[in-house]
Protein backbone atom coordinates (compact mmCIF):
# COMPACT_ATOMS: atom_id res chain seq x y z
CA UNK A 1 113.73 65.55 25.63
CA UNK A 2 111.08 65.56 22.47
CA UNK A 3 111.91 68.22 20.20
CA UNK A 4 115.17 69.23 21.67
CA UNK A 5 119.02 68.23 20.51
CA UNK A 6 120.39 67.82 23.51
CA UNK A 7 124.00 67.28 22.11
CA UNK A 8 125.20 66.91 18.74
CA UNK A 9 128.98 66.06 18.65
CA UNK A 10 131.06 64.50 15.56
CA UNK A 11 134.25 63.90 15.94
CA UNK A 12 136.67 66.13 14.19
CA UNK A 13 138.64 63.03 12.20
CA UNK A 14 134.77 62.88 10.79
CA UNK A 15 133.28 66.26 10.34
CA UNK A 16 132.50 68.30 6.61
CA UNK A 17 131.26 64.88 5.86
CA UNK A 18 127.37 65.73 5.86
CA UNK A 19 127.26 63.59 9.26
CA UNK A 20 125.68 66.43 11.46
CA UNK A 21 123.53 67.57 8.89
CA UNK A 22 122.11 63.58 7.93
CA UNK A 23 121.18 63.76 12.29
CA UNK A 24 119.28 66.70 12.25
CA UNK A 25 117.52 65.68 9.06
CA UNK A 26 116.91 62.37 10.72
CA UNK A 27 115.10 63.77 13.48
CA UNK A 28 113.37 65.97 11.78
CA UNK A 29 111.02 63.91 10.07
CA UNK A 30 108.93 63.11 13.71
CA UNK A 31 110.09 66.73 14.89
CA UNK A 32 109.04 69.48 12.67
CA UNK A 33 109.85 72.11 15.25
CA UNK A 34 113.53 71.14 16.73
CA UNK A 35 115.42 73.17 19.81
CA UNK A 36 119.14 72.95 20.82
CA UNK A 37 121.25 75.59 23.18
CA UNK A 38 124.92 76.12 22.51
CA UNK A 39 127.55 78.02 24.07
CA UNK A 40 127.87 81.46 22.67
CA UNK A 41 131.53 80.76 22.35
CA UNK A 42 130.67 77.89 19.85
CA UNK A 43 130.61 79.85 17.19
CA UNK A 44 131.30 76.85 14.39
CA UNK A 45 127.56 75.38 16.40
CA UNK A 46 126.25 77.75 15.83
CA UNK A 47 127.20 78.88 12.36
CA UNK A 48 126.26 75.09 11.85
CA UNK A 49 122.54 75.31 13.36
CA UNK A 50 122.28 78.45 11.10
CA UNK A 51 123.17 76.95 7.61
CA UNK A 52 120.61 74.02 9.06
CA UNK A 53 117.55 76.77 9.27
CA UNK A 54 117.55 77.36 12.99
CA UNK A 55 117.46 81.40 14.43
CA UNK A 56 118.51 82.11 17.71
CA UNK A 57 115.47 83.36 19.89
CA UNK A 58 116.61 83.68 23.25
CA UNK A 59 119.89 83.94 25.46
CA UNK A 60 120.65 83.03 29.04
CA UNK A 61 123.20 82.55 31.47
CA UNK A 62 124.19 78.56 32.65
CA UNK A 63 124.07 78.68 35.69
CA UNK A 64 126.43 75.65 36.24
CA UNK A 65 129.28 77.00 33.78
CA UNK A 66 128.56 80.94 33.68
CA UNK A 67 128.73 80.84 29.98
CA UNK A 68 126.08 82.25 28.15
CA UNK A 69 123.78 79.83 26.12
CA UNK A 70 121.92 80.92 22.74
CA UNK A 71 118.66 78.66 22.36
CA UNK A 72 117.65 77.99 18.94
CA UNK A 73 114.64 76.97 17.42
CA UNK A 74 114.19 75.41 13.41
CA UNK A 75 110.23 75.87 12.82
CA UNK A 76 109.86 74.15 9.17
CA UNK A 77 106.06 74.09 8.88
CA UNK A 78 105.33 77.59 10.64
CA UNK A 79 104.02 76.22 14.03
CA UNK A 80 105.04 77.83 16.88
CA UNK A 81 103.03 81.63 16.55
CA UNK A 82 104.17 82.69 19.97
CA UNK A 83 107.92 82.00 21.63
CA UNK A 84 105.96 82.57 24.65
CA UNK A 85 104.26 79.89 24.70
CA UNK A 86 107.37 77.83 23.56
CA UNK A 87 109.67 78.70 26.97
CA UNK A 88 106.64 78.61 29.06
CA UNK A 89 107.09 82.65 29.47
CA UNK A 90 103.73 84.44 30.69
């Protein structure tokens, strides 16, 4: 998985207690340039990945569910120049 959040849950008796945001800072340290998709109709995930400095560069369809999936990218340092060359897109 590398740079990408593949699930980020907290359970509700425990959220609004920094616990999500402490993760992603975690990781963050090895993984300056971090990627997650969430369901479009998680809009409290994504409002969360927002206030954490990630911008939504790309939507697609799952094609297990239907639903449509936002991916997200946090870039810290500047490092990716080209989403291109992030999604393997020619």
């Amino acid at each position: 998985m590398g740079n990408e959040i593949g699930g980020l849950f907290v359970h509700p008796k425990f959220q609004n207690q920094r616990i999500g945001k402490e993760l992603v800072q975690f990781v963050s340290v090895n993984f300056p340039v971090l990627l997650v998709e969430v369901f479009a109709i998680n809009q409290e995930g994504i409002c969360f990945y927002e206030k954490m400095g990630f911008s939504a560069v790309q939507q697609k369809i799952n094609p297990e569910t239907g639903e449509i999936l936002v991916r997200m990218i946090r870039d810290k340092q500047g490092l990716i120049l080209h989403q291109s060359s992030l999604y393997g897109d020619k």
